[in-house]
Every structure is written in C-alpha cells, then in structure tokens.
Protein backbone atom coordinates (compact mmCIF):
# COMPACT_ATOMS: atom_id res chain seq x y z
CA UNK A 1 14.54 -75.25 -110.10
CA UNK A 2 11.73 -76.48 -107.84
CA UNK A 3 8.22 -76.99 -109.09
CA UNK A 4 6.24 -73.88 -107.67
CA UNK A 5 9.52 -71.72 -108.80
CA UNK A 6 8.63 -73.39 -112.45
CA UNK A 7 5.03 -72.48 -112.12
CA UNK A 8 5.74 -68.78 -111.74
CA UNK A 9 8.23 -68.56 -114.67
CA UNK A 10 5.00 -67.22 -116.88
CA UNK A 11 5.02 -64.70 -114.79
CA UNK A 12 8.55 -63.11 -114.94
CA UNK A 13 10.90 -62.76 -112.35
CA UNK A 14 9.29 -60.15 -110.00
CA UNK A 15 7.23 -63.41 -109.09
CA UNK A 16 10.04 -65.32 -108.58
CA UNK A 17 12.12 -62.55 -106.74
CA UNK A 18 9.50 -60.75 -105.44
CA UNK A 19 9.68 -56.62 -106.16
CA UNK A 20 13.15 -55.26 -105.35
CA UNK A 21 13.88 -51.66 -104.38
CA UNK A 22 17.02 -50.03 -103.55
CA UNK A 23 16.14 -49.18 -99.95
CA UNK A 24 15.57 -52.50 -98.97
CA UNK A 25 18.64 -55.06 -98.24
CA UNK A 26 16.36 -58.43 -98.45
CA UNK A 27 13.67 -59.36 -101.04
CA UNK A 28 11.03 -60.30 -98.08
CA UNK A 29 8.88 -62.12 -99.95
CA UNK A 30 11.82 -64.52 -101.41
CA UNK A 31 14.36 -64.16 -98.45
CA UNK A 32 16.68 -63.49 -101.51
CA UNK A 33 19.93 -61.51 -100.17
CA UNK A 34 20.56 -58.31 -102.34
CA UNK A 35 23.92 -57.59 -101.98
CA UNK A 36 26.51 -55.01 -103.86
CA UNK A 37 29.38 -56.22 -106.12
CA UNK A 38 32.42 -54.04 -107.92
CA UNK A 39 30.86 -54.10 -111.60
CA UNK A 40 33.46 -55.70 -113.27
CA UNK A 41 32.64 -58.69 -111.71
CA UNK A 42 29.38 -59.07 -113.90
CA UNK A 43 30.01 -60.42 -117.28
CA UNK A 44 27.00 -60.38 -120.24
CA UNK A 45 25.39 -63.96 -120.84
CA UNK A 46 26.94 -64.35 -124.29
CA UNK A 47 23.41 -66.16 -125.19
CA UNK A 48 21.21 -63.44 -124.57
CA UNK A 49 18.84 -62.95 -127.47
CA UNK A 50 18.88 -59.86 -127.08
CA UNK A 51 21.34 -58.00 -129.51
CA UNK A 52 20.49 -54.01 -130.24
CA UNK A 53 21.20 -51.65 -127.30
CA UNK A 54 20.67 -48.30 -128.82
CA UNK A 55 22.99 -45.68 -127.16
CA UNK A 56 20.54 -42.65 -127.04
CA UNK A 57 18.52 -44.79 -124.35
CA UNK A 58 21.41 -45.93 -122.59
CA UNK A 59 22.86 -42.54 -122.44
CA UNK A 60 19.40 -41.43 -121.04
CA UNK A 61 19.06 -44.34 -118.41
CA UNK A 62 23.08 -43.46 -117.18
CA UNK A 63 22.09 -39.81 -116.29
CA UNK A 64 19.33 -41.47 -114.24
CA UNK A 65 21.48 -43.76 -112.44
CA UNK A 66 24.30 -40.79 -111.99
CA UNK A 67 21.22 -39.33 -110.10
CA UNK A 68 19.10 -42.26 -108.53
CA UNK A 69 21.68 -44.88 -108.77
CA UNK A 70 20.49 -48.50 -109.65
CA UNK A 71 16.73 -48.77 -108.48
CA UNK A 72 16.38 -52.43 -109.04
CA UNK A 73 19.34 -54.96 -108.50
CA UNK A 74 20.67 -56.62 -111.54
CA UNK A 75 19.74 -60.65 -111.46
CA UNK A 76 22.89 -62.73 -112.12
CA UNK A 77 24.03 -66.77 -111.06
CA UNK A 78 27.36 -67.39 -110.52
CA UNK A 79 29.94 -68.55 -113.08
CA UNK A 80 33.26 -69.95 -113.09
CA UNK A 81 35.25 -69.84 -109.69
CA UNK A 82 35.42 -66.92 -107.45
CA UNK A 83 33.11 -63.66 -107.77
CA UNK A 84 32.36 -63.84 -110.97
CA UNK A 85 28.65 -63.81 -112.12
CA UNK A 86 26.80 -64.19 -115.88
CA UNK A 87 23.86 -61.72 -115.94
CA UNK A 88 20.44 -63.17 -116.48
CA UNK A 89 18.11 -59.90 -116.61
CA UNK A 90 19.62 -56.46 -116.18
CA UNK A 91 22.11 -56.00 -118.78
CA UNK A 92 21.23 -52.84 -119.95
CA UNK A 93 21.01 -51.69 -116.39
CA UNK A 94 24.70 -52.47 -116.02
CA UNK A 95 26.05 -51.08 -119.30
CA UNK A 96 24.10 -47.83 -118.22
CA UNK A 97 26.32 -47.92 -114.50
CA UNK A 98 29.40 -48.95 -116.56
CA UNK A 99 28.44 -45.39 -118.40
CA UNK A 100 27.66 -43.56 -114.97
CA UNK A 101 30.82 -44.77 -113.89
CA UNK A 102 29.41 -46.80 -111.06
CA UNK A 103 31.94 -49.26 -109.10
CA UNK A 104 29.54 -51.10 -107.56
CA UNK A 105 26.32 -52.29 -108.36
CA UNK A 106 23.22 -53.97 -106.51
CA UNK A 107 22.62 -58.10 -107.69
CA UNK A 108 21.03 -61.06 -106.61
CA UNK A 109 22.13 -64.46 -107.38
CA UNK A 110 20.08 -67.25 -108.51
CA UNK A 111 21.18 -71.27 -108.54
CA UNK A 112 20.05 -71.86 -112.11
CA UNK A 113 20.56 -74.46 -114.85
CA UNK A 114 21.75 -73.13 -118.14
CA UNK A 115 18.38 -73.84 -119.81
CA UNK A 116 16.21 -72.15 -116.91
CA UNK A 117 18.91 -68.53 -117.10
CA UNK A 118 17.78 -68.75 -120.78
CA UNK A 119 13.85 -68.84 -120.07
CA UNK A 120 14.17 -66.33 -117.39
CA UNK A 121 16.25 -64.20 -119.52
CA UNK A 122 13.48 -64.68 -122.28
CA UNK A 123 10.64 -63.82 -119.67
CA UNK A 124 12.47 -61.05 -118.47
CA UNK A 125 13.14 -58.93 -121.94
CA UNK A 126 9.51 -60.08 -123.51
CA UNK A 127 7.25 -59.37 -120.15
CA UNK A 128 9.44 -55.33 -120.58
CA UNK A 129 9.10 -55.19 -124.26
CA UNK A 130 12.69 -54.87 -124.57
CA UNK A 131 13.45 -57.07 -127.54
CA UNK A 132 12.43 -56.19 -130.54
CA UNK A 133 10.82 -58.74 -132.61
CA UNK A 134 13.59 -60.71 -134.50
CA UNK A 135 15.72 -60.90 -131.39
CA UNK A 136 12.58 -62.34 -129.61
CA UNK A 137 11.69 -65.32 -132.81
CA UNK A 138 15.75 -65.72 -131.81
CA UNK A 139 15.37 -66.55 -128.18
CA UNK A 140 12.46 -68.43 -128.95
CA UNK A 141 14.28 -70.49 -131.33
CA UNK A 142 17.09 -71.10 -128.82
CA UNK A 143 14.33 -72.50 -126.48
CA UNK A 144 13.39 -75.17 -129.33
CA UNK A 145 16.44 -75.76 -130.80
CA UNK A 146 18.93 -76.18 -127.89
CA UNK A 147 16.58 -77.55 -124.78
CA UNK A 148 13.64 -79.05 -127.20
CA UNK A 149 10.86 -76.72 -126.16
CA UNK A 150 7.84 -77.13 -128.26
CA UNK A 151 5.68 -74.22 -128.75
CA UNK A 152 3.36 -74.96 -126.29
CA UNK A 153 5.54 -75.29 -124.32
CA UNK A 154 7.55 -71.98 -125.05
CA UNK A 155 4.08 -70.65 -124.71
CA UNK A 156 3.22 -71.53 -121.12
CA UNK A 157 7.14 -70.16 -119.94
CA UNK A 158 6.59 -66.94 -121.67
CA UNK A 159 2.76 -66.11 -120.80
CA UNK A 160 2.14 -65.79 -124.80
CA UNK A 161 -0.41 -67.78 -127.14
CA UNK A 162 0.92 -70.93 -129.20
CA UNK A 163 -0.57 -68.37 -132.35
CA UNK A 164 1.81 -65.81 -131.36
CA UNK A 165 4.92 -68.06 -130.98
CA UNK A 166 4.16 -69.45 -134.38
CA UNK A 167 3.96 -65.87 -136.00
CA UNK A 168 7.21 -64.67 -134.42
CA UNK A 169 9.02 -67.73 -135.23
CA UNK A 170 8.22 -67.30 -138.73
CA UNK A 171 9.75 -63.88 -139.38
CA UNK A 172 13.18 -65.55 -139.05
CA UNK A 173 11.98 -66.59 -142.59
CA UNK A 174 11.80 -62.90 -143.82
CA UNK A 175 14.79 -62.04 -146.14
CA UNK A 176 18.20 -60.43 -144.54
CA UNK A 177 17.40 -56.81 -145.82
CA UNK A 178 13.87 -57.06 -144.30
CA UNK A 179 15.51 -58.21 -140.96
CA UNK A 180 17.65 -54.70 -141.41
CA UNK A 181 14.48 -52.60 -141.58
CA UNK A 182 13.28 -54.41 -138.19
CA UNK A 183 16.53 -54.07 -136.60
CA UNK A 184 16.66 -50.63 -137.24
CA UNK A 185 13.80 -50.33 -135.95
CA UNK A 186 11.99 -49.09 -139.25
CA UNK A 187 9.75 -51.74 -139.73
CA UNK A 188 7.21 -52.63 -136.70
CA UNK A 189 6.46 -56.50 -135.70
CA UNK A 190 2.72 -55.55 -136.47
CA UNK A 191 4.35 -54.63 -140.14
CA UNK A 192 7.12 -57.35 -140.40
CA UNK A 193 4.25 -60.13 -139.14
CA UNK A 194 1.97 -58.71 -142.46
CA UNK A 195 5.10 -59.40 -145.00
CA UNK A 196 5.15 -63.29 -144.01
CA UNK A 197 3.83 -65.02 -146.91
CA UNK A 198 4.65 -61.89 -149.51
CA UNK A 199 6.13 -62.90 -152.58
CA UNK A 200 8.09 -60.23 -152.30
CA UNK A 201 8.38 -59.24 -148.86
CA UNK A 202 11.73 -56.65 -149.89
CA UNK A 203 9.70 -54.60 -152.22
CA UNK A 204 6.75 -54.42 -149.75
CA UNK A 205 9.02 -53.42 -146.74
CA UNK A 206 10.64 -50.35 -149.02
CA UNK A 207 7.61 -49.00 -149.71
CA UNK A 208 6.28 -49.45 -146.06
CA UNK A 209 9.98 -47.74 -145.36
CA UNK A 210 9.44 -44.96 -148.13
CA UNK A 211 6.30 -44.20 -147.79
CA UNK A 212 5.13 -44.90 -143.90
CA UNK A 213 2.47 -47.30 -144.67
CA UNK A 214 0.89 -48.25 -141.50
CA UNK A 215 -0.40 -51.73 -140.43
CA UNK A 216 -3.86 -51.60 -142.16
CA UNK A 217 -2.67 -50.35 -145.15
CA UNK A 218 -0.16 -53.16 -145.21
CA UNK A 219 -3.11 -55.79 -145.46
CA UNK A 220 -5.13 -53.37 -147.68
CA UNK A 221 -1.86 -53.87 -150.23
CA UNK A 222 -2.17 -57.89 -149.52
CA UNK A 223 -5.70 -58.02 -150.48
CA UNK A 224 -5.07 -56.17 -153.50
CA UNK A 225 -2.44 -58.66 -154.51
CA UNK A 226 -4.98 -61.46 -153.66
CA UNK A 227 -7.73 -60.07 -156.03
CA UNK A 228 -5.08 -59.37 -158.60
CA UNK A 229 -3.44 -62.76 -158.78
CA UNK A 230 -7.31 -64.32 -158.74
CA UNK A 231 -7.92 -61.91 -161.75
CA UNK A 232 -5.07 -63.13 -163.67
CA UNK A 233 -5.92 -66.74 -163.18
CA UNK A 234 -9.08 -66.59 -164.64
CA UNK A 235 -7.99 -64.23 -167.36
CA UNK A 236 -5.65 -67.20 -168.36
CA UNK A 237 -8.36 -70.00 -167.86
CA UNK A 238 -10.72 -67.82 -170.55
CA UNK A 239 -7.82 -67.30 -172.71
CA UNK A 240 -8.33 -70.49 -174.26
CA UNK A 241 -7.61 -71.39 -177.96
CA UNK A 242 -10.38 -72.19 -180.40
CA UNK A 243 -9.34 -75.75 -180.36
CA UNK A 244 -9.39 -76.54 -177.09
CA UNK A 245 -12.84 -74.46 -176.49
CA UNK A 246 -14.29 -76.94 -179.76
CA UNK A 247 -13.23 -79.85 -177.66
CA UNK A 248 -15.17 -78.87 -174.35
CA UNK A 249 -17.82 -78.36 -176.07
CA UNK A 250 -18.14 -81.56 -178.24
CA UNK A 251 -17.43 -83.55 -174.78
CA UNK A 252 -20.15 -81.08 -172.46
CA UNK A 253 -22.82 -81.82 -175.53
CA UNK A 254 -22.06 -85.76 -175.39
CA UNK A 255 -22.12 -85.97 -171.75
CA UNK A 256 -24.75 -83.34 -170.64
CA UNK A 257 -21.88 -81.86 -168.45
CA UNK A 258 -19.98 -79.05 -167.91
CA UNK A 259 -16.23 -80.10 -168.89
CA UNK A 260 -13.00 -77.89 -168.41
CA UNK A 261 -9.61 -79.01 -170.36
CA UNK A 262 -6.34 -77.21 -169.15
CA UNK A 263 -3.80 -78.25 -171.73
CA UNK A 264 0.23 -77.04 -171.03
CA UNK A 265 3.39 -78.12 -172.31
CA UNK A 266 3.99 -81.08 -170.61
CA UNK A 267 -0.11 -82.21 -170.55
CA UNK A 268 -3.29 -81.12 -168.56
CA UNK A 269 -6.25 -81.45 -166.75
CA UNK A 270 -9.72 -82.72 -168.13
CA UNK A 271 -12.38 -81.61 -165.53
CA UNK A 272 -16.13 -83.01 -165.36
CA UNK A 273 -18.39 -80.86 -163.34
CA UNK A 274 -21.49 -83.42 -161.86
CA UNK A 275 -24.11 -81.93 -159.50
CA UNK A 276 -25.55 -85.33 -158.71
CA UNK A 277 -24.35 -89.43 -158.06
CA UNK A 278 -26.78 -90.22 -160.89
CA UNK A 279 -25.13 -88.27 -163.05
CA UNK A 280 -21.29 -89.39 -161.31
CA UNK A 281 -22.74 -92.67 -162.23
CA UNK A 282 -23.40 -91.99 -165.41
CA UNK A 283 -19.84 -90.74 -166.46
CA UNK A 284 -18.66 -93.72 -164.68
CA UNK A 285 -20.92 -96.55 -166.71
CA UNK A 286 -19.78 -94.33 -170.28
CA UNK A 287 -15.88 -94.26 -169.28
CA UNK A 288 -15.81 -98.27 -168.09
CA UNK A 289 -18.17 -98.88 -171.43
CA UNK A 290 -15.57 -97.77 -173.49
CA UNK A 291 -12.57 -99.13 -171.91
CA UNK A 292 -13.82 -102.23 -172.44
CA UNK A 293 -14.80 -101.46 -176.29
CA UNK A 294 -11.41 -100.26 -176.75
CA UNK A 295 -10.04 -103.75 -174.90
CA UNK A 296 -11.50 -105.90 -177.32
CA UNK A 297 -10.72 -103.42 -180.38
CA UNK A 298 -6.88 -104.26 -179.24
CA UNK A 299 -7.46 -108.14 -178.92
CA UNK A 300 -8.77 -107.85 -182.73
C-alpha cells in the first residue's frame, strides 16, 4: 500500500475510497471502478473480529435493501483464482442482500496485503461503531499479535488514544461469564471498562445485570470497596496484642521514635518513623553501636 494511502488509514476507508453512492459507476475522487458481482462470489474474511450479527438488525437493513437496494458498494480484494473475492468492510451489508435475495451486488476491489485488509477491516467496524467492545480488544489483539503492532502504533491506524487501546485490550482479561454479559449486549464498554481491576468482576457484572446500575454508580460501588478494604487494614493494624503493643512502646521510649512491629506467622516488619537526618543518624550510630557490642560479646 503506498505511503499517502497509509497516511489516510486513520481515517477509514471513505478517505481511501472516496464516498460511494449507488448512482455513480466510478469513485471520482479514487478512479476506483465500482462494478456489480453475482453474490455468491463474495466470501466473509474468516479473520474479521467482528463476531455478533444480531438478526433483528439484519432483518431490518434487508427490507431496506428489498427497497433501496445496496446504497454503498461492499469493499472486497480478490482471493484465490477466478472471481472470487474476501470481504474487507461490508459484511453485514451482504448477509442483509443474501436475506433480500439479491443476485448481484455493488463492490470494489482493493490490491491489499493480508495485514493492511485486517487494519482496514478494523478502521472500518470501529470508525461505524459496529463492534462491540470485546470483538474490538480482539481485532486489536490480532494487530499485535500476528503483524507486531504496538499500541501506538494500533493507535495512529485506528484514530484512537494509546489510553484507550490499553483499556480495551485489557477487558480480554475479564472472566468468560463477564464476556457473556458484553456479548449479549447487557453489559456496556463504559460498564465492562469499570470491572477491570474488580476482585470480583462476576459478582459486580450480576448486579449491574440485575439491577441496571449505570456507569457512575459502577465507580460509586468501587470507591466503596476502596474505603472498605482501607478500613479493614487499619482495623487489623490496631488489633494488635498486648505483647506486641508493650514492645513498641519500650523501643519508641528508648529511641524517642515512633516504632510499628507487624508480626505474622512466618515473621514481620519493624518500622521506625524519623522526621529528620539527625534523628536517621541517630538510629543509625545506636544500631552499628550495638552490632559491634554484640561482635565482641561472640568473640568472648
């Protein structure tokens, strides 16, 4: 693909096509010829990340084309030998004529590499909003994983922010029963992005299922979670036995520190709180001080 044609891939493919209606027989501001094919020689690019065609909108979109016919032409590159062609952005378009019972159907070809259909394919269903949000983290993946795009890079193609990649990326993370509700098209990306990081993100997406929590809500339920965990911790850190409490104490008094001792199971954590170097200094001269008391106390 030349470089000006990869310059406009951010952009979709209406700016590498130019816009296509059915009335005209040339994209003018491509030179692109449109041309009409029997449909069955389009086949589906087996790659496309997009999975979920839901049949009330297809149903909907074939009564249009029973009445309008295909308004803009399906984009395909040629496969195999003879007139055969893998789709590249369209698909629902021509499962919709295959519906209508078109024969024919309106395409234009493009010479493209494997790894250039899948961008454009990509472009194509995120710039329309047509995949919903696990199917886009999937393409996205595909980008890194197969043709070593790094998220900048996946960025720049797609017209999206390095932050955004990231985010979407991550909900492939999000257990298989969450990915349900999101297929289904019960849970929204704005509420699938919010369970990333839950401890338990299944619990949190039934009750966002069962009782329509919205977005803000969602994050209301995080911070509570936040505070509560913060609340526990220090519950535990007071919760100290008499023992160890004596201990800080006798050690804060000798020192003129605070001191913090965390004992567990398999040992702890003895903290000294110092406010200035002199006094950093000072725990420092007492700790070498004794070392070497306790060195000679062995050599006796």
């Amino acid at each position: 693909m030349a470089d000006d044609t990869r310059s406009r891939l951010g952009r979709g493919l209406a700016a590498l096509i130019g816009d296509v209606g059915a009335e005209a027989g040339t994209t003018e501001r491509s030179g692109r010829q449109q041309r009409r094919v029997p449909i069955e020689y389009l086949k589906p690019n087996p790659r496309n990340p997009r999975r979920v065609f839901s049949d009330a909108e297809l149903d909907e979109l074939a009564r249009s084309v029973r009445e309008r016919g295909i308004i803009q032409p399906i984009i395909v590159r040629p496969r195999g030998k003879g007139d055969t062609f893998e789709i590249i952005a369209g698909e629902r378009r021509w499962r919709a004529a295959q519906r209508a019972g078109l024969h024919q159907v309106p395409i234009i070809v493009l010479e493209v590499s494997d790894g250039e259909a899948m961008e454009l394919t990509i472009i194509e269903n995120v710039q329309r909003t047509d995949l919903n949000p696990l199917e886009e983290a999937a393409g996205y993946q595909m980008l890194a994983n197969e043709y070593r795009h790094s998220q900048d890079e996946i960025a720049k193609v797609v017209g999206k922010s390095r932050s955004h990649i990231a985010n979407t990326l991550r909900l492939l993370k999000l257990p298989n029963s969450v990915k349900a509700y999101i297929n289904a098209g019960k849970i929204s990306a704005g509420h699938a992005r919010a369970l990333i990081g839950q401890s338990d993100p299944e619990a949190m997406a039934r009750d966002i299922v069962e009782r329509g929590l919205n977005v803000r809500q969602i994050e209301a339920l995080r911070q509570d979670q936040t505070k509560g965990r913060s609340k526990a911790i220090k519950t535990r850190k007071r919760a100290k036995d008499a023992n160890t409490g004596a201990l800080e104490k006798r050690l804060a008094d000798r020192l003129g520190l605070i001191v913090s001792i965390d004992h567990g199971s398999r040992g702890g954590t003895l903290r000294i709180k110092y406010r200035t170097l002199d006094q950093l200094d000072d725990v420092v001269e007492r700790l070498e001080s004794g070392s070497g008391k306790a060195s000679r106390s062995r050599r006796n």
